[in-house]
N, C-alpha and C. Protein backbone atom coordinates (compact mmCIF):
# COMPACT_ATOMS: atom_id res chain seq x y z
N UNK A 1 85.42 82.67 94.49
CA UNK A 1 86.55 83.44 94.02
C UNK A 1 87.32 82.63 92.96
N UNK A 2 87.70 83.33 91.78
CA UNK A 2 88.43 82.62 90.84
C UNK A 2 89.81 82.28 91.11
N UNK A 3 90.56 81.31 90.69
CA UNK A 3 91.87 81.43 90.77
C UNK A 3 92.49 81.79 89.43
N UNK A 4 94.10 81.72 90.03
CA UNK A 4 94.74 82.33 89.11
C UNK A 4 94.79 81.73 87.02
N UNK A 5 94.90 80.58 87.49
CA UNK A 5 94.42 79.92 86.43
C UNK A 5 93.40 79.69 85.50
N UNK A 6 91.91 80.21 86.19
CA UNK A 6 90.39 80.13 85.93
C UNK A 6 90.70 82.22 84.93
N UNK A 7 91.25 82.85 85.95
CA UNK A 7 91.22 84.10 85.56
C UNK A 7 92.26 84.41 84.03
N UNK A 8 93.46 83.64 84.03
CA UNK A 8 94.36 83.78 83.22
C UNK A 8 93.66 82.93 81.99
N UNK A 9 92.54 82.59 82.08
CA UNK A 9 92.34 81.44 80.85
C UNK A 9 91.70 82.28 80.32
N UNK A 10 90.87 83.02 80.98
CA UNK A 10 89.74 84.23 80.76
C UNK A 10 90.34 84.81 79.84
N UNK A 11 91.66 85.88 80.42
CA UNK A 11 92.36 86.41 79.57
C UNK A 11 92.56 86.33 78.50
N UNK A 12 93.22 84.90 77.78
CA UNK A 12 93.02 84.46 76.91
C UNK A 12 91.73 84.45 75.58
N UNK A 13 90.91 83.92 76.34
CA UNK A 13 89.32 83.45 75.50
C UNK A 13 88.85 85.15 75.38
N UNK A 14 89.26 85.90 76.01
CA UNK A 14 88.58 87.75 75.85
C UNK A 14 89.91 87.93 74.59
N UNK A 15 90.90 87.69 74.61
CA UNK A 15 91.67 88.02 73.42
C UNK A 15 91.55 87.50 72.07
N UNK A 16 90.65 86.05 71.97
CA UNK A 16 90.45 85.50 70.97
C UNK A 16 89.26 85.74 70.56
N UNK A 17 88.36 86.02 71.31
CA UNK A 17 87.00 85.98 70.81
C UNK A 17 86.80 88.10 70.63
N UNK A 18 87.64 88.55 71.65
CA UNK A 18 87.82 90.28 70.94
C UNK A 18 88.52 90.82 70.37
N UNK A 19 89.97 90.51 70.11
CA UNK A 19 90.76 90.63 69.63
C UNK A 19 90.64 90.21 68.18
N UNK A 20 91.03 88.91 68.07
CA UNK A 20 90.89 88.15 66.72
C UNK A 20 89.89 88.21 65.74
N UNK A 21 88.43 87.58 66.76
CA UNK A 21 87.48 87.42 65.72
C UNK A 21 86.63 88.79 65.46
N UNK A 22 86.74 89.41 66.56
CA UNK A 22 86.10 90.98 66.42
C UNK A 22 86.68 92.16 65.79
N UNK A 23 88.23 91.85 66.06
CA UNK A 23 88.83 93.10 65.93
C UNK A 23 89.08 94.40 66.49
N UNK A 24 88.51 94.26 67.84
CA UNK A 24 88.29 95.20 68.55
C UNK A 24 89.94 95.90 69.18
N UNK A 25 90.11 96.87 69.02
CA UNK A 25 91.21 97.59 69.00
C UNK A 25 91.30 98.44 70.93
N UNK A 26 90.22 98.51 71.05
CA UNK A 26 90.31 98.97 72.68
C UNK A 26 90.66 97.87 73.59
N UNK A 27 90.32 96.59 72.96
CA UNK A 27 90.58 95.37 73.69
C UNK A 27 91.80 95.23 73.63
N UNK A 28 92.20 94.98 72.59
CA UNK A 28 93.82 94.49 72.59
C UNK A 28 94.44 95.70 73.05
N UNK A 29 94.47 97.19 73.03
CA UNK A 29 95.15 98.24 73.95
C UNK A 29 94.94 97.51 75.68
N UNK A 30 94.00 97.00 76.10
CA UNK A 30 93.48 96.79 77.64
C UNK A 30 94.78 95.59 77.75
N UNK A 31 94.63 94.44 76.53
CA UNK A 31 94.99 92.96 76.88
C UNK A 31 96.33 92.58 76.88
N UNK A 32 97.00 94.29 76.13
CA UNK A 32 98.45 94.02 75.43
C UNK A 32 99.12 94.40 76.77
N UNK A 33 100.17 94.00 77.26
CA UNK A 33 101.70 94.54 78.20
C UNK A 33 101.98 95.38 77.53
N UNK A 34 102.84 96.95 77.63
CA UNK A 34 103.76 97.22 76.87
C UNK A 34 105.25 96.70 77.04
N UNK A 35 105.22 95.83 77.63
CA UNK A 35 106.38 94.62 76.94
C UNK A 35 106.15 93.60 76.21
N UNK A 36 105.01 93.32 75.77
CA UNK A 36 105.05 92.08 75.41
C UNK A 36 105.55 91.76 74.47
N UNK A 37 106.03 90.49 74.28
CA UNK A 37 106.95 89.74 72.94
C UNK A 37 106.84 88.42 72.34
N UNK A 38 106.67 88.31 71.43
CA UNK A 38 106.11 87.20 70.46
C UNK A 38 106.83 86.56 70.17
N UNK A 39 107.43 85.20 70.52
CA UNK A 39 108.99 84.68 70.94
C UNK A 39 108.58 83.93 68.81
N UNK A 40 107.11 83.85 68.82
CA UNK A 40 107.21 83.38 67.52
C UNK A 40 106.90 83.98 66.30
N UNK A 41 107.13 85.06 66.50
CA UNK A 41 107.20 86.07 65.01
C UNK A 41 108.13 85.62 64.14
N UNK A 42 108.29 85.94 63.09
CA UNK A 42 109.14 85.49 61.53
C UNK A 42 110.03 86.86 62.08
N UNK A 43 111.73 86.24 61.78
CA UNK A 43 112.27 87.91 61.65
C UNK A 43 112.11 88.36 61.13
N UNK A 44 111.25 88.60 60.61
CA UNK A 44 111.48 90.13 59.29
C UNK A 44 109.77 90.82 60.25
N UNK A 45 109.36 90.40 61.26
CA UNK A 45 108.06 91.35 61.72
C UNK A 45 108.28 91.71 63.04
N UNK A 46 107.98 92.38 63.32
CA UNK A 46 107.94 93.17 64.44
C UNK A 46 107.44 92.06 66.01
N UNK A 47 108.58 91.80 66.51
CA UNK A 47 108.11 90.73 67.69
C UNK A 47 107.11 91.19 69.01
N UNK A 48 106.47 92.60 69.00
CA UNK A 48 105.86 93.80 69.97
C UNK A 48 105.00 93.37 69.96
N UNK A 49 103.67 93.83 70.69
CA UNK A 49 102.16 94.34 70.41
C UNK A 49 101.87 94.58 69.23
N UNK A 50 102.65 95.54 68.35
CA UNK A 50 102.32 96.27 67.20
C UNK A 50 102.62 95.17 66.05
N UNK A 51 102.85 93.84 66.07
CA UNK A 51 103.59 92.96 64.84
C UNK A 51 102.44 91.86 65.15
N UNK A 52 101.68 91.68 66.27
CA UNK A 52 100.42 90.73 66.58
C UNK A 52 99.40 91.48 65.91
N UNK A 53 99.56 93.43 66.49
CA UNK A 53 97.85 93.52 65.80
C UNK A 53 97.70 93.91 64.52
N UNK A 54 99.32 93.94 63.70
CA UNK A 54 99.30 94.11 61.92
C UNK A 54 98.97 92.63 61.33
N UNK A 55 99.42 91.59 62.12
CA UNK A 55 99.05 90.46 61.54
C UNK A 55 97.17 90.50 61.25
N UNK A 56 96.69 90.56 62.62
CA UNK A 56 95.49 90.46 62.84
C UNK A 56 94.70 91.53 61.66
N UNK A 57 94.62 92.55 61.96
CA UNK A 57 94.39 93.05 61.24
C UNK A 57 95.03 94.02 60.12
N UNK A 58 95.62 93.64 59.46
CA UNK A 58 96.04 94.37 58.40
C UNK A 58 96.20 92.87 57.31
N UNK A 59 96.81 91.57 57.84
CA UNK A 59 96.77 90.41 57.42
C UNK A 59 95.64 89.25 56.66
N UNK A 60 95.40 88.88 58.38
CA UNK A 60 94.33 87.87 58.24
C UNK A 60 93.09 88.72 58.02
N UNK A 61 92.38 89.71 58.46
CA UNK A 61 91.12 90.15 58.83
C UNK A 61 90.70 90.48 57.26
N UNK A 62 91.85 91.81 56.82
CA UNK A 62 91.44 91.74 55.40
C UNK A 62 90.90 90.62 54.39
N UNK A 63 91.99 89.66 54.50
CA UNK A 63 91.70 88.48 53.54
C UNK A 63 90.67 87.21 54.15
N UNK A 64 89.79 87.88 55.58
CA UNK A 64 89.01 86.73 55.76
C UNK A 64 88.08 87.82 57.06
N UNK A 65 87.34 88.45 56.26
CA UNK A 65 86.51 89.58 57.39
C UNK A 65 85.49 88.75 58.05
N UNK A 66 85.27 87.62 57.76
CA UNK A 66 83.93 86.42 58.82
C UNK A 66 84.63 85.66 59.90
N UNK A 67 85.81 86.16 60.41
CA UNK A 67 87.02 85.04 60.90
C UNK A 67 85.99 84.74 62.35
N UNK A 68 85.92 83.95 62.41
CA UNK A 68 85.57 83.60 64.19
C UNK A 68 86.68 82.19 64.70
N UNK A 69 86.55 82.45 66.02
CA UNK A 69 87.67 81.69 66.14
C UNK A 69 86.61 80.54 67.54
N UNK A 70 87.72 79.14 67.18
CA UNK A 70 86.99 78.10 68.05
C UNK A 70 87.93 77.96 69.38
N UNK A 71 87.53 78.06 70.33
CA UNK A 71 88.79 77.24 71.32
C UNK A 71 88.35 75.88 71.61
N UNK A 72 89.15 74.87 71.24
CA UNK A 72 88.69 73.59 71.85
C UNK A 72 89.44 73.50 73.19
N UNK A 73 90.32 73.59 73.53
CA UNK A 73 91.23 73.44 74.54
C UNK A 73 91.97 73.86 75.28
N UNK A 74 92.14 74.61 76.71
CA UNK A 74 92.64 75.69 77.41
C UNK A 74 93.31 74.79 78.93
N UNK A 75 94.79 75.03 79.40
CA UNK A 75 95.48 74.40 80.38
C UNK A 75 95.96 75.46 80.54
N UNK A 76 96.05 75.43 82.03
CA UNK A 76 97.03 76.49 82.62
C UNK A 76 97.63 76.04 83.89
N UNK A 77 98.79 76.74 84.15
CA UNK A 77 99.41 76.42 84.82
C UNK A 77 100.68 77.60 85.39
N UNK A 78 100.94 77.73 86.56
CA UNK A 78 100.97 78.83 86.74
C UNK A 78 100.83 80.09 85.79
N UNK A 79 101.72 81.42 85.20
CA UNK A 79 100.99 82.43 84.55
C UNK A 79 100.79 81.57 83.34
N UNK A 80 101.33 80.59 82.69
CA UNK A 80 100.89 79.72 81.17
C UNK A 80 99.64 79.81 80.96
N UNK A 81 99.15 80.02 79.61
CA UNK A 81 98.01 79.26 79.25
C UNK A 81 98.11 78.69 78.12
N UNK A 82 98.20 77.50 77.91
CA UNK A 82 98.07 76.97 76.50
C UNK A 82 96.31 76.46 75.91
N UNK A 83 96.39 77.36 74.67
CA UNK A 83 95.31 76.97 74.36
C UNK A 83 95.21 76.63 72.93
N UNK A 84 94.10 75.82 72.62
CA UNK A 84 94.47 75.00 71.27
C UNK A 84 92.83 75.47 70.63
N UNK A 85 92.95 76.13 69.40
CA UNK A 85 92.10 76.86 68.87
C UNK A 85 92.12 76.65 67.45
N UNK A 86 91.37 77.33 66.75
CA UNK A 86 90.89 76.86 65.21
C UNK A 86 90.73 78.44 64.66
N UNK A 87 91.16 79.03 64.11
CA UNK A 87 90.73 80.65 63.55
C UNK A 87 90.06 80.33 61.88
N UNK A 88 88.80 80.35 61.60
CA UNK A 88 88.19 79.90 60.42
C UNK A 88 87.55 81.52 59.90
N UNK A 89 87.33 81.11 58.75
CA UNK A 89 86.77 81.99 57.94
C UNK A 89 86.87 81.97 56.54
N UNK A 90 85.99 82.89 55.75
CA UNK A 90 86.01 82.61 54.16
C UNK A 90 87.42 83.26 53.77
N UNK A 91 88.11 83.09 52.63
CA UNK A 91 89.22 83.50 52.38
C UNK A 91 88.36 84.66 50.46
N UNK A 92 88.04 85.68 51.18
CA UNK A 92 87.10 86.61 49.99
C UNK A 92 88.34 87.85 50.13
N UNK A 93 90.06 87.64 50.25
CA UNK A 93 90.68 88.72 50.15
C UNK A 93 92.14 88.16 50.03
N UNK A 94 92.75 88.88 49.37
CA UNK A 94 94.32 88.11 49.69
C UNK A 94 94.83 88.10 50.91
N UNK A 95 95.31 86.73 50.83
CA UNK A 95 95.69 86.26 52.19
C UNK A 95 97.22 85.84 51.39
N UNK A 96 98.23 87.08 52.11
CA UNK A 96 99.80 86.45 51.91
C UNK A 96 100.28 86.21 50.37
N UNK A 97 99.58 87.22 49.88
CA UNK A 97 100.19 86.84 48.37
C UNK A 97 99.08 86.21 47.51
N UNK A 98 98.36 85.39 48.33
CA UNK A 98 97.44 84.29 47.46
C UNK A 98 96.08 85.45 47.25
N UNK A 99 95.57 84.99 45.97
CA UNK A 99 94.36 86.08 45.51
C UNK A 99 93.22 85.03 46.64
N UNK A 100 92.04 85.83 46.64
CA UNK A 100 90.81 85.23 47.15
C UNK A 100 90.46 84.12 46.11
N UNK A 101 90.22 82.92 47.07
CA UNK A 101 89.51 81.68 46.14
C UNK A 101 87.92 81.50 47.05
N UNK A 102 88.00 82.33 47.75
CA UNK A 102 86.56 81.87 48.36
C UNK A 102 85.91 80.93 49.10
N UNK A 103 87.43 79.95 49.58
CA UNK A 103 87.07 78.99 50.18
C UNK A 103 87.22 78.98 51.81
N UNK A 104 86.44 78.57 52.30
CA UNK A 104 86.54 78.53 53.72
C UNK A 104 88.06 77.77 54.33
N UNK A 105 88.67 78.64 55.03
CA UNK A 105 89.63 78.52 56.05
C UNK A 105 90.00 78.18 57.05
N UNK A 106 90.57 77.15 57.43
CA UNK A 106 90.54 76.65 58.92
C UNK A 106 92.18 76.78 59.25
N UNK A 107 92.34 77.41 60.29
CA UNK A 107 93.85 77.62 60.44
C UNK A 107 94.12 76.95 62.58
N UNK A 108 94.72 75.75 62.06
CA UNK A 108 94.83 75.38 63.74
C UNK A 108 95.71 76.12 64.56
N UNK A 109 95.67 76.78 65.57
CA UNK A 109 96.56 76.92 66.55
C UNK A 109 96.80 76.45 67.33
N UNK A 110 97.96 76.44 68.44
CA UNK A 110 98.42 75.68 69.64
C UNK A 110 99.32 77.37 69.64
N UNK A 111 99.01 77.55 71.36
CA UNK A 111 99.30 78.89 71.65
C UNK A 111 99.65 78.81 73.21
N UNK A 112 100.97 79.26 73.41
CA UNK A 112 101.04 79.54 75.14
C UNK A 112 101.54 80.73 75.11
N UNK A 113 100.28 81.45 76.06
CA UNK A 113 100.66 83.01 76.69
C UNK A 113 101.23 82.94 77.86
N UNK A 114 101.66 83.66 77.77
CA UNK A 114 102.31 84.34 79.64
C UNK A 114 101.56 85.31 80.28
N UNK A 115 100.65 85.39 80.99
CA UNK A 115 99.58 86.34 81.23
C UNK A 115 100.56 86.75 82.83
N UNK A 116 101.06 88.56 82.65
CA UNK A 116 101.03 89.16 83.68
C UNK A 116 100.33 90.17 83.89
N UNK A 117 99.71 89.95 85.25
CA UNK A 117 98.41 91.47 84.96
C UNK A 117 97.54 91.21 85.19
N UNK A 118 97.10 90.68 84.49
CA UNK A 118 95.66 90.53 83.50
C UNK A 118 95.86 90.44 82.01
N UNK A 119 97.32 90.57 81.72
CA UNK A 119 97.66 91.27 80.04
C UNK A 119 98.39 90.02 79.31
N UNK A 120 98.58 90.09 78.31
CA UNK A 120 99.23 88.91 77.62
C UNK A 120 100.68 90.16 77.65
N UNK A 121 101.64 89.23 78.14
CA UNK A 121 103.16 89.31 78.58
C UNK A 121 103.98 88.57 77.15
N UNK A 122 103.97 87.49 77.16
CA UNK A 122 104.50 86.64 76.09
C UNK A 122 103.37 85.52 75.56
N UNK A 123 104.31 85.19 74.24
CA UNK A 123 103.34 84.52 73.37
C UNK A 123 104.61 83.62 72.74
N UNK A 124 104.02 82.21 72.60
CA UNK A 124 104.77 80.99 71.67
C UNK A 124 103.43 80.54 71.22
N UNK A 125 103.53 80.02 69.54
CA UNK A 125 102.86 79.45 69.05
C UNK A 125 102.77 78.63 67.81
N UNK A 126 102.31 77.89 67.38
CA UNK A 126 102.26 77.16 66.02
C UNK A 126 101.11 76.73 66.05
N UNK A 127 100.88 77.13 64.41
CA UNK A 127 99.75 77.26 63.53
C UNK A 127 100.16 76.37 62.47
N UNK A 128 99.03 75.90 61.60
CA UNK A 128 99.13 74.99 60.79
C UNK A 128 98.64 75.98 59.06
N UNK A 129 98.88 77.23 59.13
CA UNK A 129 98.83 78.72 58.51
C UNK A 129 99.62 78.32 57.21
N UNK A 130 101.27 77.52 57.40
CA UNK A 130 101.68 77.39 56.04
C UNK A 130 101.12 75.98 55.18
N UNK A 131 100.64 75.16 55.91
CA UNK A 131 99.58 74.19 55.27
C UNK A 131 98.48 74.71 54.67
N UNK A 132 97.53 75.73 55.11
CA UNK A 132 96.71 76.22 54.34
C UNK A 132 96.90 77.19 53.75
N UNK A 133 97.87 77.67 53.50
CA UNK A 133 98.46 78.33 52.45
C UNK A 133 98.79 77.61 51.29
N UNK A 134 99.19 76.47 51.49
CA UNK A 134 100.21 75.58 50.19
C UNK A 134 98.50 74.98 49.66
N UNK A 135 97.94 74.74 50.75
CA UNK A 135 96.23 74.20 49.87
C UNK A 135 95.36 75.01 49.08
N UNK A 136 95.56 76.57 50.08
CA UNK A 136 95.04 77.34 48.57
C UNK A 136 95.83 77.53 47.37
N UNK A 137 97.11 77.05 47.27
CA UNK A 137 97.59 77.51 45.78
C UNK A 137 97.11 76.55 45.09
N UNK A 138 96.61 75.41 45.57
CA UNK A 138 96.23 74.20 44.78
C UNK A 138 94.99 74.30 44.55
């Protein structure tokens, strides 16, 4: 039998590897709370469900449709999961203003969910997103 921790990590790694790198839209309806809240959204976006899956796809996916994502590292602890991941891909679309340069993308994350359910509840995170941003203008 799994525990709570083994199961909540799950959660996680099914949101990154269906969510993110797939895009799969039935998944993230299954994975989302309808509370959930993104304690690290920019104000000006929508802190919901609906401001994670415009990033995902309307954002990143456009400007990098090969995205697969790495997890190196997953801790949990009660509902927490922090996991430390890599979201890569070619950059063949604008990404944030910047035109396509074609170069491959590596964007680090460090991410703790709050998994109630089975569902991602809350989300804190930092990405290393405005570093590779300032490298493609160069």
């Amino acid at each position: 039998m799994k525990t709570m921790a083994e199961n909540n990590k799950a959660v996680v790694r099914r949101f990154n590897q269906e969510v993110i790198a797939e895009g799969n839209l039935e998944s993230f309806k299954e994975l989302m709370d309808e509370q959930f809240v993104n304690r690290s959204a920019p104000e000006s976006m929508d802190n919901g469900a609906a401001g994670m899956l415009y990033f995902f796809n309307e954002i990143l996916r456009p400007a990098m449709p090969d995205i697969h994502v790495t997890i190196h590292q997953q801790v949990s602890e009660g509902d927490l999961v922090t996991t430390r991941n890599t979201i890569s891909g070619t950059q063949t679309g604008v990404l944030l203003g910047i035109p396509a340069t074609g170069r491959v993308v590596d964007i680090d994350v460090i991410d703790i969910v709050r998994v109630k359910d089975g569902r991602y509840f809350e989300h804190w995170g930092i990405t290393s997103l405005p570093e590779v941003l300032s490298q493609l203008q160069n």
